[in-house]
Protein backbone atom coordinates (compact mmCIF):
# COMPACT_ATOMS: atom_id res chain seq x y z
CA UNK A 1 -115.21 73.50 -14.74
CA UNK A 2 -114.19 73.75 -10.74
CA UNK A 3 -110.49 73.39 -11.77
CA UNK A 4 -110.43 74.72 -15.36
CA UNK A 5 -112.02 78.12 -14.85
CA UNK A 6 -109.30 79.01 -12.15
CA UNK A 7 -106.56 77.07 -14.01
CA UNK A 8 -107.18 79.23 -17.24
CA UNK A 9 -107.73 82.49 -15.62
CA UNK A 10 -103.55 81.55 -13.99
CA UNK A 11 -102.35 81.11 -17.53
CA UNK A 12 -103.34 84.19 -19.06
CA UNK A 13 -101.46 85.81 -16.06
CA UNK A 14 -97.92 83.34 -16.42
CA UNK A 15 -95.53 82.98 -18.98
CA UNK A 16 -93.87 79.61 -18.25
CA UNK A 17 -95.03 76.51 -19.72
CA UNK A 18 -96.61 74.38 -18.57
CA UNK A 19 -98.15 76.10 -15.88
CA UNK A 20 -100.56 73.16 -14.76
CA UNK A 21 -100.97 69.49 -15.15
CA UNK A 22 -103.92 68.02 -14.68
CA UNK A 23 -103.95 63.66 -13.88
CA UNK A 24 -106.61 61.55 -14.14
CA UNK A 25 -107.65 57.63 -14.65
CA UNK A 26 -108.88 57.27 -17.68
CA UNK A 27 -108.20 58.51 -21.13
CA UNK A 28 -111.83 59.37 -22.10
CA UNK A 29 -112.22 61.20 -18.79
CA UNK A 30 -108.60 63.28 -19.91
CA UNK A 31 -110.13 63.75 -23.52
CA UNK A 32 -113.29 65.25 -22.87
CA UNK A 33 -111.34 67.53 -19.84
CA UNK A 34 -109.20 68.64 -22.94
CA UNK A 35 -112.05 69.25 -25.27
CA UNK A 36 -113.67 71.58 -22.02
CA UNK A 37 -109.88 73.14 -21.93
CA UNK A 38 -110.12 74.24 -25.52
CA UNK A 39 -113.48 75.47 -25.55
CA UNK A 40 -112.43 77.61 -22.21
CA UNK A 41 -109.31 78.54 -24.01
CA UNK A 42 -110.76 79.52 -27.10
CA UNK A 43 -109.93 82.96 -28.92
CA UNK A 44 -106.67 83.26 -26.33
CA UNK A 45 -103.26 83.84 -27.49
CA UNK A 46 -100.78 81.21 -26.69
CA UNK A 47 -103.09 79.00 -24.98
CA UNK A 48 -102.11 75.17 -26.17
CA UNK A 49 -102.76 72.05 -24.61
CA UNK A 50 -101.24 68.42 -24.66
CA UNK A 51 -102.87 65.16 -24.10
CA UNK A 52 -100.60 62.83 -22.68
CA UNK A 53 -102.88 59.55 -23.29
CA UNK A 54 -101.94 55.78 -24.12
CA UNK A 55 -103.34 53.80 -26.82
CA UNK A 56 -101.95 56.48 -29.66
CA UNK A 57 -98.57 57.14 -30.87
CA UNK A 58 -96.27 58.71 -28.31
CA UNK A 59 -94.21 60.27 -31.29
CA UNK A 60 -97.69 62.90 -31.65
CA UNK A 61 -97.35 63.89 -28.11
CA UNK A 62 -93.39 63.99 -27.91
CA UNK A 63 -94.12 66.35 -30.69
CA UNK A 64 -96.22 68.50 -29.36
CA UNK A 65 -94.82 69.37 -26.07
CA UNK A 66 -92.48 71.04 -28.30
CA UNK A 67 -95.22 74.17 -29.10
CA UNK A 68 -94.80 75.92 -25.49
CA UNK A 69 -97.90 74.20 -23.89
CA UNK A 70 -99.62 76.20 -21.15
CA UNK A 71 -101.84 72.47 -19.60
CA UNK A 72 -100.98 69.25 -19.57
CA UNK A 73 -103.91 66.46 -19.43
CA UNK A 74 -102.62 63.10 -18.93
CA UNK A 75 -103.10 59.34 -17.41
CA UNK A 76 -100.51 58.35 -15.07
CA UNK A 77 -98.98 55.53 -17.26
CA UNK A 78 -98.32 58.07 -20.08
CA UNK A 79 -96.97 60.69 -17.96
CA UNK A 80 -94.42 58.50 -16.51
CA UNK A 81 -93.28 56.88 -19.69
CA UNK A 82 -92.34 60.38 -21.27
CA UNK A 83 -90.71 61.73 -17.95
CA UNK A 84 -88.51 58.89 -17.71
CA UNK A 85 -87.57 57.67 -21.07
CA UNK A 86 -88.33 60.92 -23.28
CA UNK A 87 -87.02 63.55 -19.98
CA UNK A 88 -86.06 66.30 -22.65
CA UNK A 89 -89.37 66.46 -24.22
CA UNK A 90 -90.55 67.51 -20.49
CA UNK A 91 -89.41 69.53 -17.88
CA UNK A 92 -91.95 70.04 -14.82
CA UNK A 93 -89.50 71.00 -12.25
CA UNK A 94 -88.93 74.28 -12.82
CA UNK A 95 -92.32 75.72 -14.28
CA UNK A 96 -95.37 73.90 -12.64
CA UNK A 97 -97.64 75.83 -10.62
CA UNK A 98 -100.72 73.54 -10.37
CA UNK A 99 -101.09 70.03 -9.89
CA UNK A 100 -105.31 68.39 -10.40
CA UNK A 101 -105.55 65.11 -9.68
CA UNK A 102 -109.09 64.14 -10.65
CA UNK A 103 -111.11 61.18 -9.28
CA UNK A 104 -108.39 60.38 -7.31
CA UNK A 105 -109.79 58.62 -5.17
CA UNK A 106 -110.46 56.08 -8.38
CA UNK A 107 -106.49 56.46 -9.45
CA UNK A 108 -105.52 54.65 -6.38
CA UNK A 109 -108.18 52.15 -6.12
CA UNK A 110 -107.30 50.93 -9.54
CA UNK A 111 -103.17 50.57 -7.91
CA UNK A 112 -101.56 53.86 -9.43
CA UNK A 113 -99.96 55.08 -6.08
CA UNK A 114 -96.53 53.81 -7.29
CA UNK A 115 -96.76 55.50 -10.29
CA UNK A 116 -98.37 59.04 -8.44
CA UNK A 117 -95.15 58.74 -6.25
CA UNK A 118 -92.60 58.19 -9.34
CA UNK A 119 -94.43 61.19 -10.66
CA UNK A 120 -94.38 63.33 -8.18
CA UNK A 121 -89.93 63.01 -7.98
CA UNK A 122 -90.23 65.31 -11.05
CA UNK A 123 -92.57 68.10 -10.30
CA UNK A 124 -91.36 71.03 -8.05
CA UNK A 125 -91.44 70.90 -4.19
CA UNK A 126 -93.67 74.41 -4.21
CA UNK A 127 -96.81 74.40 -6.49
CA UNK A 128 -100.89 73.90 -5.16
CA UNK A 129 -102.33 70.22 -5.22
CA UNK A 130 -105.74 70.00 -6.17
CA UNK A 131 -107.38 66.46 -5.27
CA UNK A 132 -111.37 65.97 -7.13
CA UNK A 133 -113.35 63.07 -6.33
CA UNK A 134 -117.53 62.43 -5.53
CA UNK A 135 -115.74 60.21 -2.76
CA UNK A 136 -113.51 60.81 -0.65
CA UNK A 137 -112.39 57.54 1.56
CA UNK A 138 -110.41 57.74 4.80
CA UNK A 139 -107.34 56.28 3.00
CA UNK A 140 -107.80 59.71 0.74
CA UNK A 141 -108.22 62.36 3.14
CA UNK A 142 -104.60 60.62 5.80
CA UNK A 143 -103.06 60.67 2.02
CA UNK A 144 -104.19 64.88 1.75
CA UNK A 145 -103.08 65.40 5.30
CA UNK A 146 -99.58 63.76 4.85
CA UNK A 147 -98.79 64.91 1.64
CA UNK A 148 -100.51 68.39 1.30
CA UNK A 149 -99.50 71.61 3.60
CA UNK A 150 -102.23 72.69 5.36
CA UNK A 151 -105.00 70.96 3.18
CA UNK A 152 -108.36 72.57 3.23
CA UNK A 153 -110.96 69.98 2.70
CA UNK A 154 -114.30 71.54 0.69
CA UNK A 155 -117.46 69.66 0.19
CA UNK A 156 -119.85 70.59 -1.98
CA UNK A 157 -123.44 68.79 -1.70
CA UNK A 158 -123.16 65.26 0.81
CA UNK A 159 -120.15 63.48 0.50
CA UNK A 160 -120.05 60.27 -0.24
CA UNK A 161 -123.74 59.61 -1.48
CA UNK A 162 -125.42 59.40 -5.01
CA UNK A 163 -127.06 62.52 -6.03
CA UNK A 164 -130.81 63.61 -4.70
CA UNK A 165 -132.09 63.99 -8.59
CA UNK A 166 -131.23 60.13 -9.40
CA UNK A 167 -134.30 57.88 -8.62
CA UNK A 168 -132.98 54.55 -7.49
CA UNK A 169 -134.85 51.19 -8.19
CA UNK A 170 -132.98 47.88 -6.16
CA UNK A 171 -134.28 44.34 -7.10
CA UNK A 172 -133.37 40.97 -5.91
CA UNK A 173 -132.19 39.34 -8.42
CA UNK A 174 -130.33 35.91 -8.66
CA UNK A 175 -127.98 35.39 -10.92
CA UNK A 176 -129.33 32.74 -13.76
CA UNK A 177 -132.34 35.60 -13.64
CA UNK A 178 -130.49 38.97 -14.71
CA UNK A 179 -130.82 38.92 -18.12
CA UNK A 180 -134.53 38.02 -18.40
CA UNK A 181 -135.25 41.02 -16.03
CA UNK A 182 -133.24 43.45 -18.07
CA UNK A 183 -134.58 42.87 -21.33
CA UNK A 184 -138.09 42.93 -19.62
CA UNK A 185 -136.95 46.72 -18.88
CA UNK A 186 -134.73 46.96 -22.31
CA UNK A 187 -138.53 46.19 -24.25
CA UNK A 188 -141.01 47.80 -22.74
CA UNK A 189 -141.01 51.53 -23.97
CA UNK A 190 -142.59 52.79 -20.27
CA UNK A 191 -139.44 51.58 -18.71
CA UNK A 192 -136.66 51.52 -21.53
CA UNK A 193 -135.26 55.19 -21.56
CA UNK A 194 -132.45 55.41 -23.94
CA UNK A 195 -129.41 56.35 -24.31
CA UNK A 196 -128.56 53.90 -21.13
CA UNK A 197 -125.59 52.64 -20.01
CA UNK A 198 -125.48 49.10 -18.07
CA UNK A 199 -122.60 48.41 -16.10
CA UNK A 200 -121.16 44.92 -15.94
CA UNK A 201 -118.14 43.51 -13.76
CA UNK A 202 -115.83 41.71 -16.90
CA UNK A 203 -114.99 42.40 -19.83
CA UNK A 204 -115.78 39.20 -21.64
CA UNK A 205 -119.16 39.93 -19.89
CA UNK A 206 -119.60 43.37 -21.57
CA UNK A 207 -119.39 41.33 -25.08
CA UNK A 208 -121.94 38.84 -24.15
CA UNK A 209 -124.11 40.48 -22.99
CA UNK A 210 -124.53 43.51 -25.85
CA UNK A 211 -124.53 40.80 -28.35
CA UNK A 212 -127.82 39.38 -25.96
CA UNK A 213 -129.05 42.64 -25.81
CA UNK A 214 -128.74 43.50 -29.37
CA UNK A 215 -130.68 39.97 -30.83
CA UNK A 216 -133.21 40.02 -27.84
CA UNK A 217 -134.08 43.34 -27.41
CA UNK A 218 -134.13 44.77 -30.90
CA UNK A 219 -131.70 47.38 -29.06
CA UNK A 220 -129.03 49.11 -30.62
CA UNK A 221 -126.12 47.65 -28.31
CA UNK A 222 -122.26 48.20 -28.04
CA UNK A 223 -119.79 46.61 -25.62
CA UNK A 224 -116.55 49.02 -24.38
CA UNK A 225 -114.08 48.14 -21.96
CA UNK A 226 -110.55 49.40 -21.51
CA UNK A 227 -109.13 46.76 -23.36
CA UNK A 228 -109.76 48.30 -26.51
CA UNK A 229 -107.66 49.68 -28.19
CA UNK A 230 -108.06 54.16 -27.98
CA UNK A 231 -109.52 54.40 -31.46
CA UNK A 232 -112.24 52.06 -30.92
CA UNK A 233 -113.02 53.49 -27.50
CA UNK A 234 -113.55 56.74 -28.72
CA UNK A 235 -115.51 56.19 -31.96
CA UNK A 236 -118.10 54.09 -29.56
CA UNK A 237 -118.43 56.84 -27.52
CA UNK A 238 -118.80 59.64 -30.23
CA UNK A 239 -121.40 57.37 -31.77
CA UNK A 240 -123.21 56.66 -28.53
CA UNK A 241 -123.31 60.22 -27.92
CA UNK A 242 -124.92 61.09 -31.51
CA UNK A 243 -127.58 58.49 -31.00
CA UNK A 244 -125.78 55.66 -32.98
CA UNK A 245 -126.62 53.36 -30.36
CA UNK A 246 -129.15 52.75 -27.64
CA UNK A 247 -127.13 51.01 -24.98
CA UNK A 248 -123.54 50.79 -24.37
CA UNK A 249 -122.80 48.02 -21.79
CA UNK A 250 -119.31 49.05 -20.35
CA UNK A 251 -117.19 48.06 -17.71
CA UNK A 252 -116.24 50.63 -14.49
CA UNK A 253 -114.06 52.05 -17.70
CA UNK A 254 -117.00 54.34 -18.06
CA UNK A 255 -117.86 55.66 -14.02
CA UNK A 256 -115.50 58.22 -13.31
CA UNK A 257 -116.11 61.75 -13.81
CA UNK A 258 -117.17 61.27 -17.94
CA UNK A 259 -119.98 64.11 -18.49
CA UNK A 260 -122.80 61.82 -20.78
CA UNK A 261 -125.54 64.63 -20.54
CA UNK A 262 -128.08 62.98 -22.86
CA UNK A 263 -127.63 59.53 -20.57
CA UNK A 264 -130.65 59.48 -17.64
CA UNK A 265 -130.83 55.73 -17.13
CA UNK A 266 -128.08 53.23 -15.72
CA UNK A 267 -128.86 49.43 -14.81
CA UNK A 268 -126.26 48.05 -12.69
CA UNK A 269 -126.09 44.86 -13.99
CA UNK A 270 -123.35 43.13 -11.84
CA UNK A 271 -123.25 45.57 -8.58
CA UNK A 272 -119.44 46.41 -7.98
CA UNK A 273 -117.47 45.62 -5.08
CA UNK A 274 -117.80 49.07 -3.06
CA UNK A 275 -120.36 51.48 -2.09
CA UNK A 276 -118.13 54.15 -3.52
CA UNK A 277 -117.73 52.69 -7.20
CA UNK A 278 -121.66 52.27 -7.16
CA UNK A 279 -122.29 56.10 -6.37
CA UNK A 280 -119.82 56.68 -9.09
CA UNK A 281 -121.72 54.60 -11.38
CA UNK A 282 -125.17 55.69 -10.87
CA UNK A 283 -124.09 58.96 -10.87
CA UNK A 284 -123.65 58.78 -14.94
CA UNK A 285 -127.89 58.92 -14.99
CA UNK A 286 -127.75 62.74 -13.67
CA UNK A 287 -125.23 64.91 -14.94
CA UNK A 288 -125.30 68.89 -14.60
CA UNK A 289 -128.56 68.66 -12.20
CA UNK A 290 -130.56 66.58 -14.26
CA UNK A 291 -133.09 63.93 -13.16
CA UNK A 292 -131.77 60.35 -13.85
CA UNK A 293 -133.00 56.54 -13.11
CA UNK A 294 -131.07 53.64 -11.20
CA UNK A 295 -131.74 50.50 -11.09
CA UNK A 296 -129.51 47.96 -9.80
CA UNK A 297 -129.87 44.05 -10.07
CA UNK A 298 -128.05 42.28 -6.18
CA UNK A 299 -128.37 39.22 -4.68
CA UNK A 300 -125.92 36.95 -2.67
CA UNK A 301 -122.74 37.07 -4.91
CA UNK A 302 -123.20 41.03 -3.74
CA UNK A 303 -122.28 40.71 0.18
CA UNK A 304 -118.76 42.81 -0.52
CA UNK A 305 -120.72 45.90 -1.70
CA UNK A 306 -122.68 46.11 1.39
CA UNK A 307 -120.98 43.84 3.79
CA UNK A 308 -122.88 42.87 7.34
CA UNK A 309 -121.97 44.99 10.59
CA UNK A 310 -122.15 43.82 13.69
CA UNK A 311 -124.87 45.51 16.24
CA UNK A 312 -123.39 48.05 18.52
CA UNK A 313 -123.44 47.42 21.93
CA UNK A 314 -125.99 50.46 23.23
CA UNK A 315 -128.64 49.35 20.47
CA UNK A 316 -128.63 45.76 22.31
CA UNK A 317 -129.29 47.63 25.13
CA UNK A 318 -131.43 50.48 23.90
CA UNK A 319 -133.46 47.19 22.53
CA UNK A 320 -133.71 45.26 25.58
């Protein structure tokens, strides 16, 4: 809502097309930003969207940009693809106003700078740039102040950290031990909160361990990873969402920016590699203000999350 309040309230007032494009990692995060589009959009004349996604037919899409769309929603890969082998479909140069790149901070962690860059050749040289993230590296903010004019940087809460509503539980866990202590939570009803989403590092391990979750536990238990092909994806999600199942055990696929409102428990299974995917990650558990639950298996194999700083100097001293 930060960017698509403002971004409809522009397009009732232009009559180009399209007046904004909004980029972003993944292609659940871009559908449910174009199902909060619509709703925002709703009852206004000439007010169309396009999702520019992979994983469907690109023939849909082609099509569509052909029925004067105000906002365009799209991954990276997608984007590209139609701007350089389908150019007459779509023509940014002339029209684009606003550019939103959401969780960007995620879009070049998982190596789409070369493709931002190709991108960017084919918008206009004057329009506003809109970065989003929860985190906001140093790498981020030199890439705002060299490629942004004037960037105003806005925080809103504490960058950086997980929210104040999530309660966070950390246990020692070795490895050969994880799955015992989850399905000691996954069975007992005081500590077994579903729907819950436990976050794994592989995708073979996403498989594995729903199936172990699933016989075990007596849990209703999906694996989703971006593998899978779009259809699959999103019928897992629409039936986690309606209660279908208890547990989806997903890779980082599922971190960024996705708004699971009923979800207000996350295990980390297999801690990621940096502080900033983890707040991502346990930031699924409280959505829109509301209270979530943490809990995050580490042990040895976990030393790039939180690697070991040397002492400073004056605490030696301030010691001694």
């Amino acid at each position: 809502l930060s960017f698509l309040l403002p971004l409809v309230q522009l397009m009732t007032l232009l009559p180009a097309d399209p007046v904004a494009l909004v980029l972003s990692p993944t292609r659940e995060l871009c559908q449910q930003i174009e199902e909060q589009a619509k709703l925002l959009m709703k009852g206004i004349p000439g007010m169309r969207t396009a999702l520019l996604i992979g994983g469907v037919p690109i023939v849909n899409q082609l099509h569509r940009l052909k029925s004067n769309v105000k906002l365009l929603i799209a991954t990276p890969a997608r984007l590209l693809d139609i701007l350089t082998n389908h150019g007459k479909s779509l023509c940014l140069s002339s029209s684009l106003q606003v550019l939103v790149v959401d969780e960007v901070d995620s879009l070049y962690q998982m190596g789409f700078e070369e493709q931002l860059q190709s991108i960017s050749k084919h918008l206009p040289s004057k329009k506003q740039s809109l970065f989003f993230s929860a985190t906001i590296p140093p790498k981020i903010e030199r890439l705002a102040t060299e490629t942004l004019h004037n960037p105003l940087f806005i925080t809103v809460g504490t960058p950086n950290t997980s929210s104040v509503n999530v309660r966070h539980t950390v246990l020692w866990v070795e490895e050969e031990a994880k799955k015992k202590h989850l399905f000691t939570f996954l069975k007992d009803k005081d500590t077994f909160c579903p729907p819950v989403i436990i976050f794994v590092n592989s995708r073979k391990g996403t498989l594995l361990l729903a199936e172990a979750i699933d016989k075990a536990c007596d849990v209703a238990a999906i694996a989703l990873h971006g593998e899978m092909e779009q259809e699959r994806r999103s019928a897992i999600l629409s039936g986690f969402l309606a209660g279908k199942y208890e547990a989806i055990v997903a890779t980082g696929v599922l971190a960024r920016g996705l708004d699971l409102h009923n979800v207000k428990q996350v295990f980390i299974f297999d801690a990621p590699s940096t502080i900033d995917e983890f707040i991502h990650q346990v930031g699924r558990s409280s959505r829109l203000g509301s209270k979530g639950w943490a809990i995050t298996f580490i042990n040895n194999t976990d030393k790039s999350m939180c690697p070991c700083t040397s002492i400073p100097h004056f605490i030696h001293k301030i010691n001694n």
